[in-house]
Protein backbone atom coordinates (compact mmCIF):
# COMPACT_ATOMS: atom_id res chain seq x y z
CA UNK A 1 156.84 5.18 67.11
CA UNK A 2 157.30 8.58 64.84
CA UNK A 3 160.63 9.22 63.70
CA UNK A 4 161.95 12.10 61.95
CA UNK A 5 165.19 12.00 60.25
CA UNK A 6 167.15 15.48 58.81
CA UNK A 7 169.84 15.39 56.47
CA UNK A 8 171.75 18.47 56.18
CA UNK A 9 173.81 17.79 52.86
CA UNK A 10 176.13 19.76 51.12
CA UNK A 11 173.53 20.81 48.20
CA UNK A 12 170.00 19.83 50.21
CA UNK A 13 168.18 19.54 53.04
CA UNK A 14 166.35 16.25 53.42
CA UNK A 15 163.34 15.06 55.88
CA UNK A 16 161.77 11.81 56.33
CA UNK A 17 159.59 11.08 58.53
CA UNK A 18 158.36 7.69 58.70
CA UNK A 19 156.28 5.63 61.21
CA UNK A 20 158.46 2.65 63.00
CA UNK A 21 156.78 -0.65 63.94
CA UNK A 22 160.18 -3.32 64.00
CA UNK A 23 161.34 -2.96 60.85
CA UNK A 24 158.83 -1.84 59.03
CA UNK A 25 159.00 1.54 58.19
CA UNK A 26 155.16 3.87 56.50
CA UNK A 27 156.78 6.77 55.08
CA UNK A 28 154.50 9.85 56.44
CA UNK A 29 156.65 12.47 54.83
CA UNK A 30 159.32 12.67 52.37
CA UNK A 31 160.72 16.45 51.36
CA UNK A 32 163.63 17.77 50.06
CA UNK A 33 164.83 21.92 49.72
CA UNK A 34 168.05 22.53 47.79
CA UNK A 35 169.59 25.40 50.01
CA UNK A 36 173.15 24.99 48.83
CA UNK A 37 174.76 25.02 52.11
CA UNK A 38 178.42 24.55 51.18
CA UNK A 39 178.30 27.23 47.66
CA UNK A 40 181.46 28.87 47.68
CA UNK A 41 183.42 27.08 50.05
CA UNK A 42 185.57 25.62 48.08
CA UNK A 43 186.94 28.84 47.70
CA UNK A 44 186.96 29.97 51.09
CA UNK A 45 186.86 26.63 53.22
CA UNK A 46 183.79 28.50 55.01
CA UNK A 47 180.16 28.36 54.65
CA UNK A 48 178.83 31.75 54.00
CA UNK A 49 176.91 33.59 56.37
CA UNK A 50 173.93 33.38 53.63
CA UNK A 51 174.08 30.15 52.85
CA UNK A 52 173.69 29.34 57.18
CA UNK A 53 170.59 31.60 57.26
CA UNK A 54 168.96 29.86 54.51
CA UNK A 55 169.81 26.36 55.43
CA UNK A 56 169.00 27.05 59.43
CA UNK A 57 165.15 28.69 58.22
CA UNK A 58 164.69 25.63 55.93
CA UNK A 59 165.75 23.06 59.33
CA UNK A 60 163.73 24.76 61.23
CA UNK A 61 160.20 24.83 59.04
CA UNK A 62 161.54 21.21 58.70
CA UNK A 63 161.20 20.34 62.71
CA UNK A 64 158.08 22.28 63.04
CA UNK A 65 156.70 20.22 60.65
CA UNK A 66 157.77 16.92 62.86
CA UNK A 67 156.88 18.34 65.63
CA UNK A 68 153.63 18.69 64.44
CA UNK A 69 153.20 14.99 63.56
CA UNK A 70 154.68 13.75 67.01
CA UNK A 71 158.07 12.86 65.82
CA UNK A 72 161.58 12.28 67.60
CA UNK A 73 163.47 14.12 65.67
CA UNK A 74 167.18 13.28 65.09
CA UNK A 75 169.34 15.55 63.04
CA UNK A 76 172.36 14.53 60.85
CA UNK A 77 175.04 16.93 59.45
CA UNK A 78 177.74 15.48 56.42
CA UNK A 79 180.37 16.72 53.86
CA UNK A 80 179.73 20.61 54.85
CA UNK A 81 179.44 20.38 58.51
CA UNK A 82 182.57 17.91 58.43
CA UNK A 83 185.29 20.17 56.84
CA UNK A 84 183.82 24.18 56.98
CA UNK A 85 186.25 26.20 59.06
CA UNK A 86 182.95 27.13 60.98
CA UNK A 87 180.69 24.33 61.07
CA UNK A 88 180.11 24.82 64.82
CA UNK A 89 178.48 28.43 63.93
CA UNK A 90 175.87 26.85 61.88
CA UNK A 91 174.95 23.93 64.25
CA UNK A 92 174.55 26.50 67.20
CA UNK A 93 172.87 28.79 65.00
CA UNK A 94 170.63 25.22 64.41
CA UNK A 95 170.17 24.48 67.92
CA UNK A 96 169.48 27.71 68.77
CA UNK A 97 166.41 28.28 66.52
CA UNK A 98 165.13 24.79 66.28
CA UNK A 99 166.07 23.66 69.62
CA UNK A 100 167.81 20.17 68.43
CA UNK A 101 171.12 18.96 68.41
CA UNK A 102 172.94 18.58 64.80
CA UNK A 103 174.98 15.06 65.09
CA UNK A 104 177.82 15.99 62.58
CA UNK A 105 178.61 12.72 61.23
CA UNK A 106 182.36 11.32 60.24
CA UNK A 107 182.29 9.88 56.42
CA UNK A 108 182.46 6.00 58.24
CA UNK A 109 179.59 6.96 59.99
CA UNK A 110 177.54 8.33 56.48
CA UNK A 111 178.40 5.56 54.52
CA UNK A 112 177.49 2.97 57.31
CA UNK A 113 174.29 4.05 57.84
CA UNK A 114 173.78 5.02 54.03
CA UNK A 115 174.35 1.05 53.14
CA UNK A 116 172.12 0.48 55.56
CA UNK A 117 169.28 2.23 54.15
CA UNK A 118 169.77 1.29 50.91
CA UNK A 119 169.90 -2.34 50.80
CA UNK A 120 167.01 -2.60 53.04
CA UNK A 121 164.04 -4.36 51.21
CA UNK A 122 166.70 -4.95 48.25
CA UNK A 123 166.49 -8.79 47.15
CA UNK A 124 170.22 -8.90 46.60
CA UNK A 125 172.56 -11.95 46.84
CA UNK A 126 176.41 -11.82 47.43
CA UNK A 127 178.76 -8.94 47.31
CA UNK A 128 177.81 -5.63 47.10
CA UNK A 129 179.05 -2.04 46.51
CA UNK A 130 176.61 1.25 47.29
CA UNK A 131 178.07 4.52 45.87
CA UNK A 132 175.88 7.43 47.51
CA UNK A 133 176.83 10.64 45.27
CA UNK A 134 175.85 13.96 47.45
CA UNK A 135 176.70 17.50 47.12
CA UNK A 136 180.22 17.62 48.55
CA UNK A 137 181.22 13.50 48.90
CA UNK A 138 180.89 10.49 47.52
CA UNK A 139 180.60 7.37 49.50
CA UNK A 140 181.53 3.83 48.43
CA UNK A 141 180.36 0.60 50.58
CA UNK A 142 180.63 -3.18 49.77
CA UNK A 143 179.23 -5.70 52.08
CA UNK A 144 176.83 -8.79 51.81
CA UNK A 145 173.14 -8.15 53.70
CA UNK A 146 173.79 -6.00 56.77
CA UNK A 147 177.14 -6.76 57.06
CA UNK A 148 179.46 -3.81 55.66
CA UNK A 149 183.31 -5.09 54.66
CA UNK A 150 184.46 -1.94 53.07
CA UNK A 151 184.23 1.89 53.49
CA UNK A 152 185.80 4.87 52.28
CA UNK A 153 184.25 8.57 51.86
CA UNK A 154 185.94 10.67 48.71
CA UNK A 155 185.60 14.61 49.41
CA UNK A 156 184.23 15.38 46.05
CA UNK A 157 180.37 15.72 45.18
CA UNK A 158 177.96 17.51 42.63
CA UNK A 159 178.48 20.74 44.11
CA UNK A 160 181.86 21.04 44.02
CA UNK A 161 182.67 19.51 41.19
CA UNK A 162 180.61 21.86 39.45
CA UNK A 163 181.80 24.62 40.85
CA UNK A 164 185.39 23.78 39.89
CA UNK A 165 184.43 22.64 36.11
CA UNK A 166 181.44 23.70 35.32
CA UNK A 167 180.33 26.97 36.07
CA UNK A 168 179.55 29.11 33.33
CA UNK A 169 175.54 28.23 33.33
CA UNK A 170 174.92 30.75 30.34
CA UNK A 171 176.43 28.83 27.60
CA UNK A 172 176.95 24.94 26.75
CA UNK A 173 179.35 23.22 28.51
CA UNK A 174 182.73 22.16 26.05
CA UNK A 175 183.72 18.53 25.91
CA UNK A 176 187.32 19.41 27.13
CA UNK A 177 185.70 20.10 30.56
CA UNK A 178 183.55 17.22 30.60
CA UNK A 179 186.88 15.36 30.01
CA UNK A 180 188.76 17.17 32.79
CA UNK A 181 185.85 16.76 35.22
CA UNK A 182 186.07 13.08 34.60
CA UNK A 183 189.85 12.96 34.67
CA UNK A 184 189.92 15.02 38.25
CA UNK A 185 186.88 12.10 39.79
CA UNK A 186 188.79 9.28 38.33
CA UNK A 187 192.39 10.31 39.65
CA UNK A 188 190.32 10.98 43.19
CA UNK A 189 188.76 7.43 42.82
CA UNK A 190 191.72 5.92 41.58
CA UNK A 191 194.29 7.50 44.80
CA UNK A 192 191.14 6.00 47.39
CA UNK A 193 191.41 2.65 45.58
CA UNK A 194 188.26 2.06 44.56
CA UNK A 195 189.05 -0.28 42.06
CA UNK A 196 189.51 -2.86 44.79
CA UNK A 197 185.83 -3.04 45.76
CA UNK A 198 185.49 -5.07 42.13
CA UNK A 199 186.48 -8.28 44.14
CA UNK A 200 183.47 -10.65 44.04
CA UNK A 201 181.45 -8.17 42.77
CA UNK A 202 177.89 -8.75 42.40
CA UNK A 203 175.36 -5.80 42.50
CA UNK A 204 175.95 -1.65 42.23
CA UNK A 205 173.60 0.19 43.90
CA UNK A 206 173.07 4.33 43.08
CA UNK A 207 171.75 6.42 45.85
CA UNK A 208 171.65 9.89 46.16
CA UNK A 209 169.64 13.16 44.93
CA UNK A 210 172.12 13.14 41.29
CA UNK A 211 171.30 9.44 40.82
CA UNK A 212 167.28 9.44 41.45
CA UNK A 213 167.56 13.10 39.42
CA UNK A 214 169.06 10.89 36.30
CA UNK A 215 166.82 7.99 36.94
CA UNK A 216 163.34 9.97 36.76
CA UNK A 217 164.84 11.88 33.85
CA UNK A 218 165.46 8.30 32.15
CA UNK A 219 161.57 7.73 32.75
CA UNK A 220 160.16 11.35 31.76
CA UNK A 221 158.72 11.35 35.65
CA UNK A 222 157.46 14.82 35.53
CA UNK A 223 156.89 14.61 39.07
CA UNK A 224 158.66 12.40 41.75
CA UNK A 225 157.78 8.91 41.92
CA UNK A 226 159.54 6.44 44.09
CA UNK A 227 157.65 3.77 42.51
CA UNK A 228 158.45 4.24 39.55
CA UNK A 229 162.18 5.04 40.43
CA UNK A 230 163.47 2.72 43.17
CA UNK A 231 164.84 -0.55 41.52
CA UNK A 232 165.30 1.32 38.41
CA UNK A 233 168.43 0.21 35.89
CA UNK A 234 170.62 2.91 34.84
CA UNK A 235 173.18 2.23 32.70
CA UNK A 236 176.25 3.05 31.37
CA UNK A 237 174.32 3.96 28.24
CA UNK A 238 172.25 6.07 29.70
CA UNK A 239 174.43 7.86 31.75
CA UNK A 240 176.81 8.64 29.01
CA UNK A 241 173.29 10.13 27.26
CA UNK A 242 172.32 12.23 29.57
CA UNK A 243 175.97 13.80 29.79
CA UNK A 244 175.96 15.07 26.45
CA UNK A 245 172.15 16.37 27.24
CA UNK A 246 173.17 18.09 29.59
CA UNK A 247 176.64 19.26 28.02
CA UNK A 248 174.86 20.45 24.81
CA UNK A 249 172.61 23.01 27.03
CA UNK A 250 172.32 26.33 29.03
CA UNK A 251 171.07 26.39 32.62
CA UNK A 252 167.74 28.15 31.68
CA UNK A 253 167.54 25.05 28.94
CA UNK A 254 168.76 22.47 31.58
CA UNK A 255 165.70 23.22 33.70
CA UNK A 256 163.17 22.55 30.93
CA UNK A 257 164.30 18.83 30.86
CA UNK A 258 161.15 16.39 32.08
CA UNK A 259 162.01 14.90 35.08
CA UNK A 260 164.99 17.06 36.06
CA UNK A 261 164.09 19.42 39.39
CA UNK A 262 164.94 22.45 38.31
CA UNK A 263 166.65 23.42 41.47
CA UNK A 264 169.46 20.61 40.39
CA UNK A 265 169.51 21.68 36.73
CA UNK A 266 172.96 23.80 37.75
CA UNK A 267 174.42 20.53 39.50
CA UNK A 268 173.54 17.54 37.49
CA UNK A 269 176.10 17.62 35.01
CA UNK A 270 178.60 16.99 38.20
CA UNK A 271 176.44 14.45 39.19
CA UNK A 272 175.92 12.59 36.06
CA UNK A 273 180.43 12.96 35.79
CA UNK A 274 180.73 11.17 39.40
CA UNK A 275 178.60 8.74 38.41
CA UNK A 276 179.69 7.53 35.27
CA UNK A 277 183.44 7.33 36.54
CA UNK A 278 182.14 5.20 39.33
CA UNK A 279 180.66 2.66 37.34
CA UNK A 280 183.60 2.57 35.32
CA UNK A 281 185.94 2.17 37.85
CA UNK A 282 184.12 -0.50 39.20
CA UNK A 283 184.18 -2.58 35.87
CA UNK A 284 180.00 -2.59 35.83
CA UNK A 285 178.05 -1.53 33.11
CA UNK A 286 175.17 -0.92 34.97
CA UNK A 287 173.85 -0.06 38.58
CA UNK A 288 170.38 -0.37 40.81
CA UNK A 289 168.91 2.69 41.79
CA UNK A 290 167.94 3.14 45.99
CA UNK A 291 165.89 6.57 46.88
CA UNK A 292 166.81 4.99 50.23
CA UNK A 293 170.07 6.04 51.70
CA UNK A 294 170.99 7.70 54.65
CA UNK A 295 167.89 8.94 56.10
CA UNK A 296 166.32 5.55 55.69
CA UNK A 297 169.49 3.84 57.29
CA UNK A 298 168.86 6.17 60.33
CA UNK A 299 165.35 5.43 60.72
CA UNK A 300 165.81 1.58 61.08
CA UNK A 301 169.05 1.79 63.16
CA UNK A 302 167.54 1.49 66.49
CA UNK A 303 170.89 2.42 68.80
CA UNK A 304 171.41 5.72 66.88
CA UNK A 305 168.24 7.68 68.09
């Protein structure tokens, strides 16, 4: 069986579309277009009529493309679809030009099926936590194997924390407003208690388009590679590093960085903030990096499609 999973994100638009024999999944296709579906909405609590046209044209030259292949196509909408005054605009407008249904999923949902993506083919023994950092929400997930104990879905991403902190793009950022931006995550961390998933705590895992960003940055991938990417360390150290990188430049210098797309070279710097205060908060010094998350979770989950 052909499967095609779309994930419309806050920041991006993501398609996999993977062959399924059991539980064995052959990735056949693996994209990604930043659209920046939920820019300005944190303003406005509404996505802007721009921002729908551009993410509905990049959905639909998605499905055409899975059509193409033979794929059952299944369509998942998170952080922006969840809270924009009118979400239900966009996923007609969806429906309408693609002809598929946009399942707008509750943060539970996300995070459930983001764990189970991304400790699939993971060797990993006892208790684990999964942060998945996106454009407009951070999920946090412990569990042991397949088995999720914990979940909780914080309303603040890369895009939004940005947009808040961080968006004068012409000059360097000041460390006051790194500070602040790491002050605002950890009080949001702190109020959703998410020092408690420390008990018994074995293994981190990273997922999300800010974490694999920072990874293949750490390895000067000029060019994505999973293999070289999934498994990856990133640490504390490194994280820290790549904050003041990005800190110390402007956005035209930002996007000159090896391994960093250039269509996340306005975002990172929220994404490297969220991740660093998540590691701290959970006590670790260190986490594993998944490029398998939600899409991957969704492909596997047989009951879903």
């Amino acid at each position: 069986m052909i499967r095609a999973v779309i994930d419309i994100g806050s920041n991006s638009i993501k398609m996999r579309v993977a062959s399924i024999t059991g539980r064995k999944v052959r990735v056949i296709r693996d994209e990604t277009e930043v659209v920046r579906l939920s820019r300005g909405m944190s303003s406005t609590g509404r996505l802007s009529d721009e921002s729908m046209r551009r993410s509905c044209d990049s959905v639909v030259r998605m499905t055409r493309k899975a059509k193409r292949l033979g794929a059952e196509i299944f369509i998942a909408g998170t952080m922006a679809l969840r809270t924009a005054e009118n979400a239900g605009d966009f996923v007609k407008m969806v429906r309408e030009a693609s002809g598929c249904e946009v399942h707008v999923f509750s943060g539970e949902e996300e995070a459930k099926y983001s764990w189970l993506g991304a400790v699939d083919g993971l060797r990993l023994e006892g208790n684990t936590v999964m942060f998945d950092s996106g454009g407009g929400s951070t999920e946090f997930v412990s569990g042991s194997g397949s088995q999720v104990k914990r979940l909780v879905s914080i309303p603040i991403g890369a895009v939004n924390l940005s947009e808040k902190f961080f968006s004068n793009y012409e000059h360097p950022i000041k460390k006051s407003a790194c500070d602040e931006a790491v002050s605002y995550v950890r009080d949001l961390f702190t109020r959703n208690n998410i020092a408690d998933f420390r008990e018994d705590l074995r293994n981190v895992i990273g997922v999300g388009g800010g974490v694999s960003a920072m990874a293949a940055v750490k390895t000067a991938c000029d060019s994505f590679m999973p293999s070289k990417i999934h498994g990856l360390t990133l640490t504390l150290r490194d994280i820290i590093t790549q904050i003041r990188i990005y800190a110390s430049l402007t956005l035209k210098e930002r996007e000159q960085i090896i391994g960093l797309p250039a269509s996340r070279a306005d975002v990172i710097l929220g994404s490297a903030c969220i991740i660093f205060t998540a590691l701290e908060l959970l006590g670790v010094s260190s986490c594993t990096v998944s490029i398998n998350g939600l899409r991957h979770g969704l492909l596997i989950r047989d009951n879903i499609m």
